[in-house]
Protein backbone atom coordinates (compact mmCIF):
# COMPACT_ATOMS: atom_id res chain seq x y z
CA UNK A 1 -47.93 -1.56 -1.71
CA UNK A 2 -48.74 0.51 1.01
CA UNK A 3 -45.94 2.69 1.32
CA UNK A 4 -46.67 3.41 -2.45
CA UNK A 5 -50.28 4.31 -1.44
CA UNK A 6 -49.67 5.90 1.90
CA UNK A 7 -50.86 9.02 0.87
CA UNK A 8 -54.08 7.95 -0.40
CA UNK A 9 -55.11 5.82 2.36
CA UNK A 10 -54.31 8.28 4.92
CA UNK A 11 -56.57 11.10 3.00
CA UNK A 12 -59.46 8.35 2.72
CA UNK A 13 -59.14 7.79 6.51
CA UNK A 14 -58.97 12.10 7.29
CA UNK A 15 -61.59 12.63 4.70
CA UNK A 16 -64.09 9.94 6.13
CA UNK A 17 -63.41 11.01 9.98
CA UNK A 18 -64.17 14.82 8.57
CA UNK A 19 -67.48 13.34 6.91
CA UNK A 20 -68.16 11.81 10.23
CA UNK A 21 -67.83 15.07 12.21
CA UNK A 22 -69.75 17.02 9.49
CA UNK A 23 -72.70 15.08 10.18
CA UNK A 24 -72.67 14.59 13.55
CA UNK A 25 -71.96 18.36 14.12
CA UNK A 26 -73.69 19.90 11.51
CA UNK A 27 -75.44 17.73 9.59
CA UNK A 28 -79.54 17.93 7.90
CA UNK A 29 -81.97 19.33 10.27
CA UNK A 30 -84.90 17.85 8.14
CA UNK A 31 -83.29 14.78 7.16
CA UNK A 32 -84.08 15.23 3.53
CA UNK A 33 -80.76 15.75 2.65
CA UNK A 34 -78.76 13.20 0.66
CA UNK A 35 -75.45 13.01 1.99
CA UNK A 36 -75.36 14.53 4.97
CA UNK A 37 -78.35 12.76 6.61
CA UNK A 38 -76.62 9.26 6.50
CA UNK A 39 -73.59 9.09 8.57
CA UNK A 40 -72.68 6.25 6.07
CA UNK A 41 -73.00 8.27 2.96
CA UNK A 42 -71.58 10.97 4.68
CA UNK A 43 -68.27 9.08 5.77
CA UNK A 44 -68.14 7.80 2.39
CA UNK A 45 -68.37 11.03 0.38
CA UNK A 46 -65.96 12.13 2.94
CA UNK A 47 -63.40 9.78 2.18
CA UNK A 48 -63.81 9.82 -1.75
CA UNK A 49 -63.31 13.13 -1.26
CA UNK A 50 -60.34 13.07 1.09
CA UNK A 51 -58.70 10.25 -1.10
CA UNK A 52 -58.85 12.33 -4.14
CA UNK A 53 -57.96 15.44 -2.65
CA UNK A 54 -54.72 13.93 -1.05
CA UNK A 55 -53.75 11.99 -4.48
CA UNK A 56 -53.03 15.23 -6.05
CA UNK A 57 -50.24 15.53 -3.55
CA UNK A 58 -48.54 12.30 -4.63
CA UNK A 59 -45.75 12.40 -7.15
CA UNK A 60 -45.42 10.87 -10.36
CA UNK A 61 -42.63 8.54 -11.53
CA UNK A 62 -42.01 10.05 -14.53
CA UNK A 63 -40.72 13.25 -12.65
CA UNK A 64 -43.64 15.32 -14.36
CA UNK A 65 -45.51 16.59 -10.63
C-alpha cells in the first residue's frame, strides 16, 4: 500500500515542510492572516497542497495518464 501511494505521501511530507518554511520565513506580520499565521494551518495547507499537486504525477491503471 505504500509503494502504491509513494508519490502522494512524499508530496504531503515536501508540501507540509514548504508550509513550514513559508511561515517561519515569511509568514503574517500582523497575525491576522488565516493560514499563514498558524504554523499548524500552515503545514497543513502545505501538505494538502503538496499531496494534490504530486497526485497529478501518478499514473493511472487504465493506461489513460
Amino acid at each position: 500500500m505504500i509503494k502504491k501511494h509513494a508519490l502522494s505521501i512524499v508530496g504531503g511530507l515536501i508540501g507540509g515542510l514548504a508550509g513550514y518554511l513559508y511561515y517561519r520565513y515569511v509568514g503574517c506580520a500582523t497575525g491576522t492572516c488565516p493560514i499563514t499565521s498558524n504554523p499548524y494551518m500552515s503545514i497543513a495547507y502545505g501538505a494538502l497542497m503538496g499531496y494534490l499537486v504530486f497526485n497529478l504525477f501518478k499514473k493511472k491503471k487504465d493506461g489513460t495518464n
